[in-house]
C-alpha atoms as a PDB file:
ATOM      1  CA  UNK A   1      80.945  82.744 104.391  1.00  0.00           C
ATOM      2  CA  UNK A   2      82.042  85.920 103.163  1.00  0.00           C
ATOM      3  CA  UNK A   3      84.686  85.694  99.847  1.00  0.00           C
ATOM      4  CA  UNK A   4      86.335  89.347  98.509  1.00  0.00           C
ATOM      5  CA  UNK A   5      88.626  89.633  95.610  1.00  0.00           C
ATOM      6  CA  UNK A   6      90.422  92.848  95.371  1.00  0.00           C
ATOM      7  CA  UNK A   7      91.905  93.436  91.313  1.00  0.00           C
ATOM      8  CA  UNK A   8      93.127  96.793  89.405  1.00  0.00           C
ATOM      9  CA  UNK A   9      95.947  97.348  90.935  1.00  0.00           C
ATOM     10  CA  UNK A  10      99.432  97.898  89.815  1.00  0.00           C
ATOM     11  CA  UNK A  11     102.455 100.311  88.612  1.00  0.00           C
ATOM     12  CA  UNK A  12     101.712 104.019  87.612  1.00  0.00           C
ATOM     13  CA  UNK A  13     102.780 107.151  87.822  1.00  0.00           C
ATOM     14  CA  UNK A  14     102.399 110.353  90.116  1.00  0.00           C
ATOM     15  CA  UNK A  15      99.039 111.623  89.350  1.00  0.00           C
ATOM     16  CA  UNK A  16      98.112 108.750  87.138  1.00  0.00           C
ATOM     17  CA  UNK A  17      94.489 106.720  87.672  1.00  0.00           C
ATOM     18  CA  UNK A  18      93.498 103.738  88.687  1.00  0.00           C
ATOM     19  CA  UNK A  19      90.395 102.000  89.443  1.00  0.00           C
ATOM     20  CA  UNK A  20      90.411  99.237  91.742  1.00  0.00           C
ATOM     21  CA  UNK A  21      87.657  96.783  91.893  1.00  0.00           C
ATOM     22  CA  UNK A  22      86.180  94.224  94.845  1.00  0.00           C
ATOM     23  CA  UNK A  23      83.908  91.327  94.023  1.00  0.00           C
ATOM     24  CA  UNK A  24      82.110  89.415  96.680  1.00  0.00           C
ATOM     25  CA  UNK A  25      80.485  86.463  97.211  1.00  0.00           C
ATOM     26  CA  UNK A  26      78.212  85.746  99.946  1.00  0.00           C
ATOM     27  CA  UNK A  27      75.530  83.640 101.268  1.00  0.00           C
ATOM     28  CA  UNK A  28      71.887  84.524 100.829  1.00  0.00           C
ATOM     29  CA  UNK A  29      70.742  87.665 102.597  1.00  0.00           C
ATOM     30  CA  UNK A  30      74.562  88.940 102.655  1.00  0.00           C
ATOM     31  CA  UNK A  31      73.727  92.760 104.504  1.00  0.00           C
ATOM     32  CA  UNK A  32      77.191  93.996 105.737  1.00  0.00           C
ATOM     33  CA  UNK A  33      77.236  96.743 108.148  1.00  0.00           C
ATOM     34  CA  UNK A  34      79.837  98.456 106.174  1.00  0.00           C
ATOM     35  CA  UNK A  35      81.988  97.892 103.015  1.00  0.00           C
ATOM     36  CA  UNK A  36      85.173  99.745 102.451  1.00  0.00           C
ATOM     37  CA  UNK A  37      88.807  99.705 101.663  1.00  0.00           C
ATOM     38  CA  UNK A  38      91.818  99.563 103.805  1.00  0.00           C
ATOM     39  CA  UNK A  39      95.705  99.993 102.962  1.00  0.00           C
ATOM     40  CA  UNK A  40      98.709  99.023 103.944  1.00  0.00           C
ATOM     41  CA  UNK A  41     101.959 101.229 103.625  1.00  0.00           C
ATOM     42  CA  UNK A  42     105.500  99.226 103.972  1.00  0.00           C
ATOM     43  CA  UNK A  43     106.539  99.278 107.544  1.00  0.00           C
ATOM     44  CA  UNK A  44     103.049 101.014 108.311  1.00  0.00           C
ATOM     45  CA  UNK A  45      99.904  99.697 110.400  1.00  0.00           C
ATOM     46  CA  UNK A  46      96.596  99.199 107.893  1.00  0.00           C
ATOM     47  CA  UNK A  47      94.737 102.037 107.372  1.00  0.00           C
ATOM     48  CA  UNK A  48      91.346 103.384 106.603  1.00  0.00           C
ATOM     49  CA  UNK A  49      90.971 104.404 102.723  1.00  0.00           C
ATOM     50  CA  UNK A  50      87.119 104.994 102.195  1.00  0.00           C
ATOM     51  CA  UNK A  51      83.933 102.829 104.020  1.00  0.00           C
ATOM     52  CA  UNK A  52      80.170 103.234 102.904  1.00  0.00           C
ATOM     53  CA  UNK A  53      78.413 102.281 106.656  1.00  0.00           C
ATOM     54  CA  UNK A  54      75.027 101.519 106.569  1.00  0.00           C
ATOM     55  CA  UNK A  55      73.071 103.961 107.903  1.00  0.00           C
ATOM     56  CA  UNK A  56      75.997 106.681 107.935  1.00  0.00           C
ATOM     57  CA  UNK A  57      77.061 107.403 104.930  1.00  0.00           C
ATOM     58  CA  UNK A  58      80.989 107.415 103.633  1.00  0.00           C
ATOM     59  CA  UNK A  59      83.943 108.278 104.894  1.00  0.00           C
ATOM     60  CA  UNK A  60      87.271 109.395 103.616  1.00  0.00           C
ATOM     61  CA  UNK A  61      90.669 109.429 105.058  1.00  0.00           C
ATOM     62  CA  UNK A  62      91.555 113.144 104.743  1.00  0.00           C
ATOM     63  CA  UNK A  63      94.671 112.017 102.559  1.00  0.00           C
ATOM     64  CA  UNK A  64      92.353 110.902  99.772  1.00  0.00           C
ATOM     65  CA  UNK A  65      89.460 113.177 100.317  1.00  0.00           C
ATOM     66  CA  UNK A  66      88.577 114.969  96.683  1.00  0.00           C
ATOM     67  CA  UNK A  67      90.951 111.828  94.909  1.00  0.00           C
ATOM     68  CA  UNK A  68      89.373 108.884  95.819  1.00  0.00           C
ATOM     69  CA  UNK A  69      85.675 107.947  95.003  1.00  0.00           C
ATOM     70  CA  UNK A  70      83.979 104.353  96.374  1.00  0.00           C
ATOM     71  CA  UNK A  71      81.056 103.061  95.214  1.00  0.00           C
ATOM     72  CA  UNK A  72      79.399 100.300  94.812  1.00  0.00           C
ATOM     73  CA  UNK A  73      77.255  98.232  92.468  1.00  0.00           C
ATOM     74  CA  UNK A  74      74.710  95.517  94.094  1.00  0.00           C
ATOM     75  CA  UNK A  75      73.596  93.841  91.107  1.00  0.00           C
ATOM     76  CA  UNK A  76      77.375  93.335  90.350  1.00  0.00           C
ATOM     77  CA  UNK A  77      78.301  92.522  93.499  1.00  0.00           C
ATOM     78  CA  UNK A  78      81.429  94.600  93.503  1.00  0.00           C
ATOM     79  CA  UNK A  79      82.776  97.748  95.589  1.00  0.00           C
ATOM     80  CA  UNK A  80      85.087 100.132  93.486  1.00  0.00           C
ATOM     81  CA  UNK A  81      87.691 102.646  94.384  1.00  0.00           C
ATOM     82  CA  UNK A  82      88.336 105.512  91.847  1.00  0.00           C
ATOM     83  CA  UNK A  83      91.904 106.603  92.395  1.00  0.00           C
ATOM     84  CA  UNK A  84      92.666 110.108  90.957  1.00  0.00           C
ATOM     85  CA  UNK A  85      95.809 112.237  91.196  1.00  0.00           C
ATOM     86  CA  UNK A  86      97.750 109.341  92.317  1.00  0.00           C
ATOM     87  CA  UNK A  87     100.845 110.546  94.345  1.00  0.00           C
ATOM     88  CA  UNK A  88     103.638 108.634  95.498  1.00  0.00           C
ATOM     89  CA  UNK A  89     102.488 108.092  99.388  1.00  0.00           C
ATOM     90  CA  UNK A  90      99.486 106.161  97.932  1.00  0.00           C
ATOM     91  CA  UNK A  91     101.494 103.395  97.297  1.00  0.00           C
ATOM     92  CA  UNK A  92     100.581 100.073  99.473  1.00  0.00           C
ATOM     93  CA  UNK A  93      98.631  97.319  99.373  1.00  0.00           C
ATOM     94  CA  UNK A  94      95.073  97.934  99.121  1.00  0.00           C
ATOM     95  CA  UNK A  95      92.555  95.776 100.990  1.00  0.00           C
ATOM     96  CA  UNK A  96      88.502  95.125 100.617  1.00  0.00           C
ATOM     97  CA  UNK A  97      86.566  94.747 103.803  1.00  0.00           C
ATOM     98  CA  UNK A  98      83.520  93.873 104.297  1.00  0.00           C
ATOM     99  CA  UNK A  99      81.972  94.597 108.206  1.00  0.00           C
ATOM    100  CA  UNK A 100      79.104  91.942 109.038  1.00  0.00           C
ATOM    101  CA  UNK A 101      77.962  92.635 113.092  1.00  0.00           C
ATOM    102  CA  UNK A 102      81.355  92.348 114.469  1.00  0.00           C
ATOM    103  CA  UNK A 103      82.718  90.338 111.731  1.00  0.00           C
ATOM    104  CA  UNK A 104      85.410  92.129 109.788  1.00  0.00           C
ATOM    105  CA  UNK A 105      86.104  89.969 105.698  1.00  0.00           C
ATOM    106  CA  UNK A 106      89.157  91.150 104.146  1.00  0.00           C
ATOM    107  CA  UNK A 107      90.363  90.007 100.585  1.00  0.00           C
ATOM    108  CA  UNK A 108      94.213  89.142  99.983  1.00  0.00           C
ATOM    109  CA  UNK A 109      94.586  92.519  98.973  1.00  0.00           C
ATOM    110  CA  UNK A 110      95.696  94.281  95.219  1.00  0.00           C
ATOM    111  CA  UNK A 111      99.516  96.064  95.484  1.00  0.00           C
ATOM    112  CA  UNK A 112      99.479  99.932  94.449  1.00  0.00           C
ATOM    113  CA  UNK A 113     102.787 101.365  93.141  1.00  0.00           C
ATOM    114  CA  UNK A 114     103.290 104.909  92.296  1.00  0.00           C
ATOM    115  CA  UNK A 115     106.268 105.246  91.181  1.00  0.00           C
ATOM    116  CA  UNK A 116     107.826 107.958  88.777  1.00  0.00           C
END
């Protein structure tokens, strides 16, 4: 079983910072095929943020490409999401996900309001 807990986020303003953070908890020999994170807009469908796949690399959505930075520390077991240059359409609830075979984990998700 698979556990994700999504903190960092909260109220800040247009081209503010935030860091949000993911911690994990797994069973022995946890190996996801991909670890990323996913947001949700009001009245929008989840989207794509940034994902690390194994064996691919990491991809951005081209809204956050050159603000956003994921990353992620093993020994911690945690995934991170560097939010720079905040703007206003970043606002949502931000989700951690964890891909294992064709297993998608998701956390309750951290809200993100930017807000002037």
């Amino acid at each position: 079983q698979v556990q994700l807990v999504e903190s960092g986020g909260g109220l800040i303003q247009p081209g503010g910072s935030l860091r949000l953070s993911c911690e994990y908890t797994a069973g022995k020999g946890f190996l996801p095929n991909a670890m990323g994170w996913y947001r949700q807009a009001p009245g929008k469908q989840r989207e794509l943020v940034a994902v690390g796949t194994r064996g691919s690399g990491i991809e951005y959505a081209d809204s956050v490409k050159g603000r956003f930075t994921i990353s992620r520390d093993n020994d911690k077991n945690a995934v991170y999401l560097q939010m720079n240059n905040l703007k206003l359409e970043d606002t949502g609830v931000y989700y951690c996900n964890a891909r294992v075979a064709w297993t998608m984990y998701w956390g309750q998700g951290t809200q993100v309001t930017v807000a002037s």
